[in-house]
Every structure is written in C-alpha cells, then in structure tokens.
C-alpha atoms as a PDB file:
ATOM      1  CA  UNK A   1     -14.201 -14.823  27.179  1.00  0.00           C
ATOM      2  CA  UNK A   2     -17.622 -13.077  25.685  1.00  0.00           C
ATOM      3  CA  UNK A   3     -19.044 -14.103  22.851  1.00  0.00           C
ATOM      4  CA  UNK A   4     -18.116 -10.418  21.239  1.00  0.00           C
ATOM      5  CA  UNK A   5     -14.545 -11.170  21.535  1.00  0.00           C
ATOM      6  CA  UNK A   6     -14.561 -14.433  20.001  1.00  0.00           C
ATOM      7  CA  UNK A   7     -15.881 -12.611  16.661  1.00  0.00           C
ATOM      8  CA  UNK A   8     -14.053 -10.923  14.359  1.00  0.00           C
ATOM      9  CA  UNK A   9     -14.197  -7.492  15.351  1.00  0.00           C
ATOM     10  CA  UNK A  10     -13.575  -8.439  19.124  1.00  0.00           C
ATOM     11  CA  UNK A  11     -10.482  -9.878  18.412  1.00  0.00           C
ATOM     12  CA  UNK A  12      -9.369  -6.997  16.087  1.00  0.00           C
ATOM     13  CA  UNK A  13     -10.129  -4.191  18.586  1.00  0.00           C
ATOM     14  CA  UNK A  14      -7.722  -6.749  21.100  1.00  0.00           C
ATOM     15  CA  UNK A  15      -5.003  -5.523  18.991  1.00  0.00           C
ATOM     16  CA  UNK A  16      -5.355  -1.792  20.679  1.00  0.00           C
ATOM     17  CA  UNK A  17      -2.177  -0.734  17.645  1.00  0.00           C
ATOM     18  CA  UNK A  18      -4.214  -1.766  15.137  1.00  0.00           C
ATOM     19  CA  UNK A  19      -7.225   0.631  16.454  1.00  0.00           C
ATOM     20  CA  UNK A  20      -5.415   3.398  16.972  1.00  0.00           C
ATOM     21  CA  UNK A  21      -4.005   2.601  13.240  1.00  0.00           C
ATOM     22  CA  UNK A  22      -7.236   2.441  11.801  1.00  0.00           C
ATOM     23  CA  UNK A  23      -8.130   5.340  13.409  1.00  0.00           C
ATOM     24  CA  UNK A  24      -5.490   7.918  12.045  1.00  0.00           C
ATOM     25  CA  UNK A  25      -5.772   6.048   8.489  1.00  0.00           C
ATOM     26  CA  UNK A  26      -9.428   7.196   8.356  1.00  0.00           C
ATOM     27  CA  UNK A  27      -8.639  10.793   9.800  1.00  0.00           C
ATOM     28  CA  UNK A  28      -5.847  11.041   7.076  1.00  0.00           C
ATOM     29  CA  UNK A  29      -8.128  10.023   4.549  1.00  0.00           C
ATOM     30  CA  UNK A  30     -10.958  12.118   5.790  1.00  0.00           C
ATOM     31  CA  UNK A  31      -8.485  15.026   5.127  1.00  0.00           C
ATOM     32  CA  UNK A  32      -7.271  13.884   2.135  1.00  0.00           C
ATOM     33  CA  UNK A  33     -10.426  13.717   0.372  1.00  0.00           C
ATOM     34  CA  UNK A  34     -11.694  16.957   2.045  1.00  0.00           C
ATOM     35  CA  UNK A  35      -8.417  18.987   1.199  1.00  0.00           C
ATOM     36  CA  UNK A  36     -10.098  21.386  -1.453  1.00  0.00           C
ATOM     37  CA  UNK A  37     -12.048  22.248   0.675  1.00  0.00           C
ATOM     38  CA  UNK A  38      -9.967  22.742   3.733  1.00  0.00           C
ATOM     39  CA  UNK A  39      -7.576  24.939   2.133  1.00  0.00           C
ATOM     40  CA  UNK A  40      -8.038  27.928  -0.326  1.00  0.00           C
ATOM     41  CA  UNK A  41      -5.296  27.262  -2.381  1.00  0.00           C
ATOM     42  CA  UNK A  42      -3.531  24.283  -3.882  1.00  0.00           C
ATOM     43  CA  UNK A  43      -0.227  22.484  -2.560  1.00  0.00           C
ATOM     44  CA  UNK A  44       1.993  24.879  -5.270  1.00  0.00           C
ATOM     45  CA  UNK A  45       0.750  28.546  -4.196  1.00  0.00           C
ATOM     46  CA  UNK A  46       2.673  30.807  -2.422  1.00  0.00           C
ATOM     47  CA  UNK A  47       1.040  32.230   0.117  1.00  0.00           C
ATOM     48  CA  UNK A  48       3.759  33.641   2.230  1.00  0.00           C
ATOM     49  CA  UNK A  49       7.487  34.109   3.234  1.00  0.00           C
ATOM     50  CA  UNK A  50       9.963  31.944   2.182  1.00  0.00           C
ATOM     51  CA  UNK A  51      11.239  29.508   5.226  1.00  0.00           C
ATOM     52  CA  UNK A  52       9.000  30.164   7.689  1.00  0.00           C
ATOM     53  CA  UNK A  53       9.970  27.476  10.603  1.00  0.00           C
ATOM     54  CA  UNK A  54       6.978  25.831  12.135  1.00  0.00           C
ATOM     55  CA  UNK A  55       4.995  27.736  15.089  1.00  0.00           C
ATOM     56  CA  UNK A  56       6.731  30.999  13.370  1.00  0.00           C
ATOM     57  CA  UNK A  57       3.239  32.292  11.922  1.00  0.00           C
ATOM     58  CA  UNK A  58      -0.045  30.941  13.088  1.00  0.00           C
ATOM     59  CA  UNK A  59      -1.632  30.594   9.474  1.00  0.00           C
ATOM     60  CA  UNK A  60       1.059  28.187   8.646  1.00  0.00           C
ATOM     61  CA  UNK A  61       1.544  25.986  11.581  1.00  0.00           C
ATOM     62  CA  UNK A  62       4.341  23.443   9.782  1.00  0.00           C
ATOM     63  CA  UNK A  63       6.194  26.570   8.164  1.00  0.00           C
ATOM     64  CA  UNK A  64       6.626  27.211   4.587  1.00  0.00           C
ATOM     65  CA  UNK A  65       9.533  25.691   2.199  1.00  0.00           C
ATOM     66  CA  UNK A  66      12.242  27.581  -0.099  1.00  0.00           C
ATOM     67  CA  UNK A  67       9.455  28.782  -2.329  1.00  0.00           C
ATOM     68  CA  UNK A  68       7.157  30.399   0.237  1.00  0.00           C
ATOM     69  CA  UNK A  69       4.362  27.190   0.238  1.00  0.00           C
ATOM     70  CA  UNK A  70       2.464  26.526   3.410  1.00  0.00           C
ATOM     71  CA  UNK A  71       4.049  22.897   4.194  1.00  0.00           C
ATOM     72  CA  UNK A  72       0.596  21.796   6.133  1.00  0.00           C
ATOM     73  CA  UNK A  73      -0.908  22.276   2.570  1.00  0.00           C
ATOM     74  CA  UNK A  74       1.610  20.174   0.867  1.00  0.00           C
ATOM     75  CA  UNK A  75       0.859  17.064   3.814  1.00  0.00           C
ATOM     76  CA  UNK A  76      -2.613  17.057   3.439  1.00  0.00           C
ATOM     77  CA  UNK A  77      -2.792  16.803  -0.616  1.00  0.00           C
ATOM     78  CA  UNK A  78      -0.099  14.931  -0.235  1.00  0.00           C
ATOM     79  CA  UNK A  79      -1.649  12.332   1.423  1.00  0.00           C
ATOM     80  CA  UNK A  80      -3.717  12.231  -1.425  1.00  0.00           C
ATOM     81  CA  UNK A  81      -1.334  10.660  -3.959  1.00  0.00           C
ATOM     82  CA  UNK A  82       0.323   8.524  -1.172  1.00  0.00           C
ATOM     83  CA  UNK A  83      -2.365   7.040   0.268  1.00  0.00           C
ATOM     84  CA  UNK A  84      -3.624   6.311  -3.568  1.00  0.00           C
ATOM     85  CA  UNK A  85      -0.820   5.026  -5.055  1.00  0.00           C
ATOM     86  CA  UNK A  86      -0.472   2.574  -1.968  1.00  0.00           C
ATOM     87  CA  UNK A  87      -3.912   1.604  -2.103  1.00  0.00           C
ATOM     88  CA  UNK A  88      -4.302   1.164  -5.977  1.00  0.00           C
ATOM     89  CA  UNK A  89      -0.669  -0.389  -6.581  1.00  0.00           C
ATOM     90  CA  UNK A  90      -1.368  -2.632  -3.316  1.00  0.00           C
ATOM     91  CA  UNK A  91      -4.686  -3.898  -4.602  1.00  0.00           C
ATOM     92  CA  UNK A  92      -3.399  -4.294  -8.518  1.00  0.00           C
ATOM     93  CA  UNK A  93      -0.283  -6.905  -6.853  1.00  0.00           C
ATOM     94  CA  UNK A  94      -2.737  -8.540  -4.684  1.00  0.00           C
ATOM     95  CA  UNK A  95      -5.020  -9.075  -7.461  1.00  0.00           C
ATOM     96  CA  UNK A  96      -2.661 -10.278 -10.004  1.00  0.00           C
ATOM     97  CA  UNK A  97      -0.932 -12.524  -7.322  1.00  0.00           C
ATOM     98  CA  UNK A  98      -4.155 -14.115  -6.246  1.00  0.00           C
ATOM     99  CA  UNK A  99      -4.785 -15.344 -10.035  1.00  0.00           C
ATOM    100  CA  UNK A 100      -1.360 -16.326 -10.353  1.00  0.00           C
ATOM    101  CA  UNK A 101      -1.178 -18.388  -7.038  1.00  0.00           C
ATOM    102  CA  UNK A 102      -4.921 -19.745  -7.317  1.00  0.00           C
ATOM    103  CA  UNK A 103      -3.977 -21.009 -10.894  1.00  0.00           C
ATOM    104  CA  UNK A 104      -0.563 -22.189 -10.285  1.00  0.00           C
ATOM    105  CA  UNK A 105      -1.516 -24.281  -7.349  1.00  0.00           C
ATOM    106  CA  UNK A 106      -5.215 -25.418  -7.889  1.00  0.00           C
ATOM    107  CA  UNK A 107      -4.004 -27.034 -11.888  1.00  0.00           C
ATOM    108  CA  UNK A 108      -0.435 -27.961 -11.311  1.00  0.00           C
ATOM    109  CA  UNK A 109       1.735 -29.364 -14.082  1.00  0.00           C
ATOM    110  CA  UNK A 110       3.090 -27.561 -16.833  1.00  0.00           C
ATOM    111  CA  UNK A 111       0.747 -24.297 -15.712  1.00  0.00           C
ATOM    112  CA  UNK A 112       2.596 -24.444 -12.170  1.00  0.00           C
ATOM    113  CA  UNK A 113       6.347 -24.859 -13.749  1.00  0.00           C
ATOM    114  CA  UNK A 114       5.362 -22.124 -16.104  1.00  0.00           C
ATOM    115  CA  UNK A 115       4.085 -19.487 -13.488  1.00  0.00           C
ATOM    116  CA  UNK A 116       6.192 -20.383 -10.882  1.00  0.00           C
ATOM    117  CA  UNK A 117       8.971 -19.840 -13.722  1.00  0.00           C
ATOM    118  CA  UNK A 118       7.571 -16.399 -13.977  1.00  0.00           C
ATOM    119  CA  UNK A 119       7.615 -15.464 -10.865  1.00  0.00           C
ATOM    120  CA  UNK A 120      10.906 -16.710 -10.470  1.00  0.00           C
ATOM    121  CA  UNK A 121      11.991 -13.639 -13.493  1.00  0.00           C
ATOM    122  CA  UNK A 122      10.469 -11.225 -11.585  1.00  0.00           C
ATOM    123  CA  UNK A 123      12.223 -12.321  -8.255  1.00  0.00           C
ATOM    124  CA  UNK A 124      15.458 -12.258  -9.835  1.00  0.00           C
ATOM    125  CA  UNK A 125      15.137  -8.040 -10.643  1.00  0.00           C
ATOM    126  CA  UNK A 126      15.817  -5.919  -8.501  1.00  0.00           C
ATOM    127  CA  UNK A 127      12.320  -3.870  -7.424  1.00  0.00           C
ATOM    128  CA  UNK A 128      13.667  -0.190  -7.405  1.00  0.00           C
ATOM    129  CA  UNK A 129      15.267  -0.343 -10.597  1.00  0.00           C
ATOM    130  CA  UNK A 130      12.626  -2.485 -12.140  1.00  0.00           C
ATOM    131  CA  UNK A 131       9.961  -0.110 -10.957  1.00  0.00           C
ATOM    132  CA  UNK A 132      12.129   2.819 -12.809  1.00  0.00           C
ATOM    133  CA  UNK A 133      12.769   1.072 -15.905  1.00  0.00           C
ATOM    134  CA  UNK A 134       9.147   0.953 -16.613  1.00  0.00           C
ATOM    135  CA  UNK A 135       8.623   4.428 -15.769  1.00  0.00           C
ATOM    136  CA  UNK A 136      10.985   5.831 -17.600  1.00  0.00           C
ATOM    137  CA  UNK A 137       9.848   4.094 -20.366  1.00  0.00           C
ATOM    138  CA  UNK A 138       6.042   4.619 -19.748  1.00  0.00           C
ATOM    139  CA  UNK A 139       6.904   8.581 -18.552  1.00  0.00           C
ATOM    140  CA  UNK A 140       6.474   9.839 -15.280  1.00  0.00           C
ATOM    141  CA  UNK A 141       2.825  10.090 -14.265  1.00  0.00           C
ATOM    142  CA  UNK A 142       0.515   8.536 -11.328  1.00  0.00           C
ATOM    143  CA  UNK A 143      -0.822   6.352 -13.718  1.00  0.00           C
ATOM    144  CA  UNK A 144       2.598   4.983 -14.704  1.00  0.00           C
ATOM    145  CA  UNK A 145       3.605   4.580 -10.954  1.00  0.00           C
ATOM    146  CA  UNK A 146       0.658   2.457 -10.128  1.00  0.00           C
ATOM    147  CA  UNK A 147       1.105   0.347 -12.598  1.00  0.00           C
ATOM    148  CA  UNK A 148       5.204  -0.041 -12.193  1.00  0.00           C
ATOM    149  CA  UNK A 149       4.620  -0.715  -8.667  1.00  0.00           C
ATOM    150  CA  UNK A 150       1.303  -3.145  -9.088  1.00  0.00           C
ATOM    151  CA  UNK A 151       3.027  -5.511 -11.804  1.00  0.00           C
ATOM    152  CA  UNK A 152       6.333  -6.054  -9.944  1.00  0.00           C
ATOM    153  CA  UNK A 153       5.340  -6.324  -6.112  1.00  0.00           C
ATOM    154  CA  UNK A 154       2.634  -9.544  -7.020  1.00  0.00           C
ATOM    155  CA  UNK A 155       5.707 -12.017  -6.743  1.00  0.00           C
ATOM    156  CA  UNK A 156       5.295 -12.765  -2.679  1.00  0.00           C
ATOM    157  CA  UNK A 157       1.563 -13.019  -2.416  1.00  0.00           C
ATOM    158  CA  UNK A 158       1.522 -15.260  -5.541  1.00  0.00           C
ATOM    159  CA  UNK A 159       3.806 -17.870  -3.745  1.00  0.00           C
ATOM    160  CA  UNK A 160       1.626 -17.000  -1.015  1.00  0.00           C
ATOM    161  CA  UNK A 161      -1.623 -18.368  -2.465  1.00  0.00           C
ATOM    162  CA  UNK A 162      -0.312 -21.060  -4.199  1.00  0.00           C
ATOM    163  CA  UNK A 163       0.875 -22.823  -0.641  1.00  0.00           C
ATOM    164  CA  UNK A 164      -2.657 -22.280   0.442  1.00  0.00           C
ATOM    165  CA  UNK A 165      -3.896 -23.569  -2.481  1.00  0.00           C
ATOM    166  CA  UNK A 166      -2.031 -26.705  -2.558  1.00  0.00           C
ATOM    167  CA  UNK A 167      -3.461 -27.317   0.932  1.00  0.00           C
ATOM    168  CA  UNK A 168      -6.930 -26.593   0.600  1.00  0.00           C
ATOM    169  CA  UNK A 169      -6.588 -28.841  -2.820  1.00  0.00           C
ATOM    170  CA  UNK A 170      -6.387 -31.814  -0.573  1.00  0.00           C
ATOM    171  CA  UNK A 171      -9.192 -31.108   1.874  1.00  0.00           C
ATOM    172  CA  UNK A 172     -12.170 -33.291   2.000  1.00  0.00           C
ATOM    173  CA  UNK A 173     -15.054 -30.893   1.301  1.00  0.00           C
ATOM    174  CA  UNK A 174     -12.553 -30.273  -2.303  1.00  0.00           C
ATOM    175  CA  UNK A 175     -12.431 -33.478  -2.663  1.00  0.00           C
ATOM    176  CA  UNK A 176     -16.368 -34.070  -2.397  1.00  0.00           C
ATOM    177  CA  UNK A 177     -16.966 -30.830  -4.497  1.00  0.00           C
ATOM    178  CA  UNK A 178     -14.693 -32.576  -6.912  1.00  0.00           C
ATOM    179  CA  UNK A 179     -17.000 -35.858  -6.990  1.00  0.00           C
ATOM    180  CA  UNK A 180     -19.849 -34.039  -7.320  1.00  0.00           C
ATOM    181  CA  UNK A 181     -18.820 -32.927 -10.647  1.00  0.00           C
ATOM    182  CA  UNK A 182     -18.610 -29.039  -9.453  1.00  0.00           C
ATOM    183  CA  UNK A 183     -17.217 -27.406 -12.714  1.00  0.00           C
ATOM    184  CA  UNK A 184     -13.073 -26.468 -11.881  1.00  0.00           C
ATOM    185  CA  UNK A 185     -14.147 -22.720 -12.011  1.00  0.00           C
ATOM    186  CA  UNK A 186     -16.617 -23.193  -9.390  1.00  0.00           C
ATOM    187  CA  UNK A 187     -14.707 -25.017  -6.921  1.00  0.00           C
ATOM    188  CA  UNK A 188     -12.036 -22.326  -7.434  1.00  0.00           C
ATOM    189  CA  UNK A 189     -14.308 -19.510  -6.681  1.00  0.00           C
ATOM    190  CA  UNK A 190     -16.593 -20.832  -4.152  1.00  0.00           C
ATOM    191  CA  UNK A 191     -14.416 -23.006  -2.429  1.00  0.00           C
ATOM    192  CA  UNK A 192     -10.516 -22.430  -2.508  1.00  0.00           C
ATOM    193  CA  UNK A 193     -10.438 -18.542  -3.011  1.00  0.00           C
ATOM    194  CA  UNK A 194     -12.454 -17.998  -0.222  1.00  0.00           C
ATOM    195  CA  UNK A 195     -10.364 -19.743   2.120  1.00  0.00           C
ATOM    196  CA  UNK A 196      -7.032 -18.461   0.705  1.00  0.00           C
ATOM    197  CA  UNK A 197      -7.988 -15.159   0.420  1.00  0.00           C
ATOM    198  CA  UNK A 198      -7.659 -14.141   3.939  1.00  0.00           C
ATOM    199  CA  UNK A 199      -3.802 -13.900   3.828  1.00  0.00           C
ATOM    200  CA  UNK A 200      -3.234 -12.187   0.765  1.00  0.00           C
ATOM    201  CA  UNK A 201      -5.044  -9.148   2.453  1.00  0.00           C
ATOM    202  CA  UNK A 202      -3.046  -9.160   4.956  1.00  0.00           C
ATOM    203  CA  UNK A 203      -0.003  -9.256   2.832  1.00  0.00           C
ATOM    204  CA  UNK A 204      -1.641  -6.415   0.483  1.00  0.00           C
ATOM    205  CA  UNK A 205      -1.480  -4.282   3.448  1.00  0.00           C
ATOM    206  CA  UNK A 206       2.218  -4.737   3.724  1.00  0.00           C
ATOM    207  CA  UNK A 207       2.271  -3.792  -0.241  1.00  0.00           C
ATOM    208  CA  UNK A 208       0.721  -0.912   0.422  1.00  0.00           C
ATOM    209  CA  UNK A 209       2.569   0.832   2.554  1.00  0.00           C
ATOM    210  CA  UNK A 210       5.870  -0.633   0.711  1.00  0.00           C
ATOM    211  CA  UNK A 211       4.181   0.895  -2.451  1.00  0.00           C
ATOM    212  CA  UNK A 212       3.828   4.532  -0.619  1.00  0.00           C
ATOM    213  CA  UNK A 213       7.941   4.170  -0.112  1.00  0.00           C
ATOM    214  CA  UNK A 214       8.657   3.014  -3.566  1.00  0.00           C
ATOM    215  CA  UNK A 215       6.292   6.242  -4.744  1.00  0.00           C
ATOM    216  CA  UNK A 216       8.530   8.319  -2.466  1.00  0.00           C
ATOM    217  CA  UNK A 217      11.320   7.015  -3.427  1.00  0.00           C
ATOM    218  CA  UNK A 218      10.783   7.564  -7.250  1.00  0.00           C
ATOM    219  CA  UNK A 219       9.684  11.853  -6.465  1.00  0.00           C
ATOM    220  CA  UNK A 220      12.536  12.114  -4.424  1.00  0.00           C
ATOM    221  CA  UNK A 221      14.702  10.484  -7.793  1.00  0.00           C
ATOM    222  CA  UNK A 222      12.648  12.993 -10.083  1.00  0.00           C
ATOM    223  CA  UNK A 223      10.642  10.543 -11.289  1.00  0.00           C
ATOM    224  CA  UNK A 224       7.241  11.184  -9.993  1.00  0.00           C
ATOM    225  CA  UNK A 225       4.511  13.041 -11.373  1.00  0.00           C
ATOM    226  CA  UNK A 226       5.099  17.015 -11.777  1.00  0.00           C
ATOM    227  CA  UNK A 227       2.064  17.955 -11.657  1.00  0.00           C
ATOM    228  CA  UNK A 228       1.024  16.328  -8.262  1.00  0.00           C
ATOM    229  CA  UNK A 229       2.650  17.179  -5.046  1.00  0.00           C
ATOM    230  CA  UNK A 230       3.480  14.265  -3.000  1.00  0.00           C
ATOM    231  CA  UNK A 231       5.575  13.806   0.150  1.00  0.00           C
ATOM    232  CA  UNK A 232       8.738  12.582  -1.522  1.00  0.00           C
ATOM    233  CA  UNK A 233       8.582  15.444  -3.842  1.00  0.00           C
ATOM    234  CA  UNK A 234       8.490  17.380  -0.763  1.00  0.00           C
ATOM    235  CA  UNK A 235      11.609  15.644   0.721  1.00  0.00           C
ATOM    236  CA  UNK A 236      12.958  15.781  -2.621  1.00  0.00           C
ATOM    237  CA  UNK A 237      12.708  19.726  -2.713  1.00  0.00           C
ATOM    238  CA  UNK A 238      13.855  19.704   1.175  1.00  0.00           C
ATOM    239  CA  UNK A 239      17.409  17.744   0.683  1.00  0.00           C
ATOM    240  CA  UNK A 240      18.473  21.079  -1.237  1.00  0.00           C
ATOM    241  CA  UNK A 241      18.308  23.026   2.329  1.00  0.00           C
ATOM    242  CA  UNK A 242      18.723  20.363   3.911  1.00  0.00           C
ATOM    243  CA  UNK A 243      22.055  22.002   6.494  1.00  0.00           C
ATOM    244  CA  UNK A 244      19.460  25.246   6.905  1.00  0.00           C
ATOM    245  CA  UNK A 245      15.609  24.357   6.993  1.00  0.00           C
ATOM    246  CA  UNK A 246      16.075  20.476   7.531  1.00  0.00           C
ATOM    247  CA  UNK A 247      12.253  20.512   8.715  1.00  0.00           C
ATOM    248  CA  UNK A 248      11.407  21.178   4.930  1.00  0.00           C
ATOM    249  CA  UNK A 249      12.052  17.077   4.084  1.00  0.00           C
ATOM    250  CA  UNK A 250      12.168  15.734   7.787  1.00  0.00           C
ATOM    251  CA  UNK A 251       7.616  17.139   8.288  1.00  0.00           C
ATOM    252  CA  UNK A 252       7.202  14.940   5.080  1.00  0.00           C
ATOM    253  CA  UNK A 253       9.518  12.417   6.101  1.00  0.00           C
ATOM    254  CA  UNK A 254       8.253  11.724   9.204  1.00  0.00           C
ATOM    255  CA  UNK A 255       4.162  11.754   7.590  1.00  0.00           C
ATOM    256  CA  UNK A 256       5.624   8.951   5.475  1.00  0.00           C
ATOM    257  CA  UNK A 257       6.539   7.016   8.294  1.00  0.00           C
ATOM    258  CA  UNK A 258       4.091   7.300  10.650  1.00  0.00           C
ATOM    259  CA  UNK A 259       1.763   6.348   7.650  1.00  0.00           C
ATOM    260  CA  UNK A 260       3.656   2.772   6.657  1.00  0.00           C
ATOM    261  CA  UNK A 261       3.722   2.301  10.403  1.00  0.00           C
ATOM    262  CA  UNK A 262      -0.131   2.698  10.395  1.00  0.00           C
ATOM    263  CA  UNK A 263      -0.439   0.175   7.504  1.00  0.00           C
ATOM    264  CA  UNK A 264       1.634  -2.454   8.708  1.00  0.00           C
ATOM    265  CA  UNK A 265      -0.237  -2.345  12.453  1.00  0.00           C
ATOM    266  CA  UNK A 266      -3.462  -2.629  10.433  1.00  0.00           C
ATOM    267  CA  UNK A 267      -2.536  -5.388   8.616  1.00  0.00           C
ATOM    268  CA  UNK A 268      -1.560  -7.263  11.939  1.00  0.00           C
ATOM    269  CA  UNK A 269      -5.183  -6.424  13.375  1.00  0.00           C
ATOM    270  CA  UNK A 270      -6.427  -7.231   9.970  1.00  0.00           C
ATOM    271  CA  UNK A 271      -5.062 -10.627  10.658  1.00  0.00           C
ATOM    272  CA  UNK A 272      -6.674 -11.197  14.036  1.00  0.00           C
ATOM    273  CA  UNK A 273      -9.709  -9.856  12.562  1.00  0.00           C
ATOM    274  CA  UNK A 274      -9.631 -12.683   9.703  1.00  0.00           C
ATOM    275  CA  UNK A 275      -7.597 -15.735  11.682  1.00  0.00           C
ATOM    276  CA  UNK A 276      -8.860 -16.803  14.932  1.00  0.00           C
ATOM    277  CA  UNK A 277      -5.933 -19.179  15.324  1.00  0.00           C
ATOM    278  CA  UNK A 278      -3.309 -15.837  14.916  1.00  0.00           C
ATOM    279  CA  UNK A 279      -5.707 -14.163  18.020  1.00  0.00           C
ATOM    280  CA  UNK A 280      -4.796 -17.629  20.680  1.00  0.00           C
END
C-alpha cells in the first residue's frame, strides 16, 4: 500500500461512491449558486405552455407544470433552499449536540443526569410533529425551518459525543493534562473535542440530508416558505395532477433522492477520510 493511500484523502477516494457523491454535490451547488445567472427568469415565471412533458420543447428540457413554469428552473433554485436548509439545520444540530455531549460527559454528575434528562424530552417527541409545532408557531419561513429542524435533530449526536467523551476522559494523555493543572476548558478544547469530533461530522452528514426530507416534507404539508420555491413545494403542487402529468412531483422527487443519497455516501467517505480504523 503507498504512502498516498494510507492518508486521508487516499483512503477517501477508495470509497469510489463517495467521489462520485462529492462530485455531483459540488456540480449541484455550482448551479445552485450560479442559478441567476443561468436562467433569465425566476423559479415562478411563466414562460410557456401549461404541461409541457419533458423532451416536448427544447427550451424546457424537464417540461413545464400546471401553471406554465419551466420545471428545470424550479430544480436548480430549488436546490438552493434544499441544499441550505440541510446544510444550516445539519450544522446548527451538530453544533448544539457537540456542547451538549462534550459537557454531559467530560463533568458528569448532576450536569450529566440533567442533560441526558433533556435529551431524553426531546427523544420522547415525535420529530415531524415537533418540527411543525414550532413552525406553526414561529410562521412559515426558511428561517423558521432551520431552526425547527436544528433544535430537535441534536438528540443522536449528543449521545454520540458523550460516549466518546467518557472514553477519551480516561485516557492517559487526559489524565496527564489533568495533573498538569491544564484549566477544564482547555483540556476540553484542545484535547477531548478534537478527538470526538470526527464522528459527529459524519453523523451531521446524515442530518443533513434527513433535514432536506423534513424541509420537503413540511412544503409538501403547506408549511414551507411561500416565497421560495423548493422541491417539495414542487411535489406539493405536482400531487394535484398527479393521475395526468405525474412527472410534475416525480422530476422533484427523484432530485430529492438522488441528493440524500449523495449525502449519506459522503458521509461514509467522510468517515474513511477521518478514521483509518473504518478504511481496514
């Protein structure tokens, strides 16, 4: 074996998935970010016949829906809110369940009952409704969806860290920062977060692309932002012609799949890439 493929990078690109993963994530974000200027006119113009079927007309090359939009449009932007909501919700969750887990295991006592407690609350509700509960309340907006899905999807990765925490609590070089009179906060940062890090970003990609469903899920309820176009809005919109121009909710459908597929296959690379145990 080469030395290249005993680093990180060499064992990631062993995982050919997870290449071909990252791969169409960055083209998909490429667009994404590039769609006003791919496209003349936003995700909710009308720019031609009412359902058009894919490969119909060449200027729209996924068809139009019921109200005469060009479908390709409505991928591309959006990808946009998709790929942002999983990103932003995913790294809110990790975030939160990194403290949580860090804290809870690394001090113990009546902080771990307490936390553990908590996380035990959130457990208990049920996700979907818990994530529409709070945006009802809060209204819905992209703002309000990030933030439903980021505080309720922490409760795995802080359980997570806090078994990694307990672990690396008893290794030697803890112990020895420990007798050195390293402050608590130090030997948090600088020595137990960095090695129990690795797995919460693995499990953040699994968040993410659960937080694109649950974003999906909530347009295709009504609840997502109205002034955004997503692809659950677009499935949403679809299931009303559904017997007659299925392709209206199946183009979007399958965009949202391929996409969590994507996620999850990065996340396993992403965990060659970072454990060189998982790569044997």
């Amino acid at each position: 074996m080469s030395s290249f493929e005993t680093t990180g990078l060499g064992r990631f690109t062993r995982d050919r998935g997870a290449v071909v993963a990252g791969i169409g994530l960055s083209v998909a974000i490429v667009l994404a970010i590039c769609a006003p200027l791919l496209f003349k006119t936003d995700a909710f113009a009308m720019v031609g016949k009412p359902f058009l079927w894919p490969g119909v007309d060449p200027r729209f090359p996924l068809g139009t829906d019921m109200f005469g939009r060009d479908i390709l449009t409505g991928i591309v932007y959006g990808a946009r809110i998709s790929l942002l909501v999983g990103l932003t919700a995913a790294t809110i969750s990790t975030a939160v369940g990194i403290a949580v887990g860090v804290v809870s295991g690394y001090f113990g006592g009546w902080i771990d009952h307490l936390l553990m407690r908590l996380t035990e609350l959130f457990q208990t509700m049920p996700p979907l409704v818990f994530v529409v509960t709070i945006v009802a309340i809060l209204q819905p907006s992209i703002f309000s969806i990030v933030v439903a899905i980021g505080f309720t999807s922490w409760t795995q990765t802080a359980r997570l860290i806090r078994a990694e925490t307990l672990r690396i609590r008893e290794s030697e070089f803890v112990r020895a920062a420990f007798a050195l009179g390293l402050s608590p906060v130090r030997i948090v940062v600088k020595h137990v977060l960095l090695n129990a890090v690795s797995p919460a970003i693995v499990t953040g990609t699994i968040l993410a692309g659960s937080a694109i469903l649950t974003e999906a899920a909530l347009s295709f309820l009504g609840l997502g932002d109205p002034n955004v176009m997503s692809w659950g809005s677009m499935i949403g919109a679809g299931r009303q012609v559904l017997r007659t121009a299925w392709y209206i909710a199946a183009i979007p459908g399958v965009a949202i799949v391929l996409t969590v597929l994507a996620i999850t296959a990065l996340g396993s690379g992403l965990n060659f890439f970072l454990n060189p145990r998982a790569a044997d």
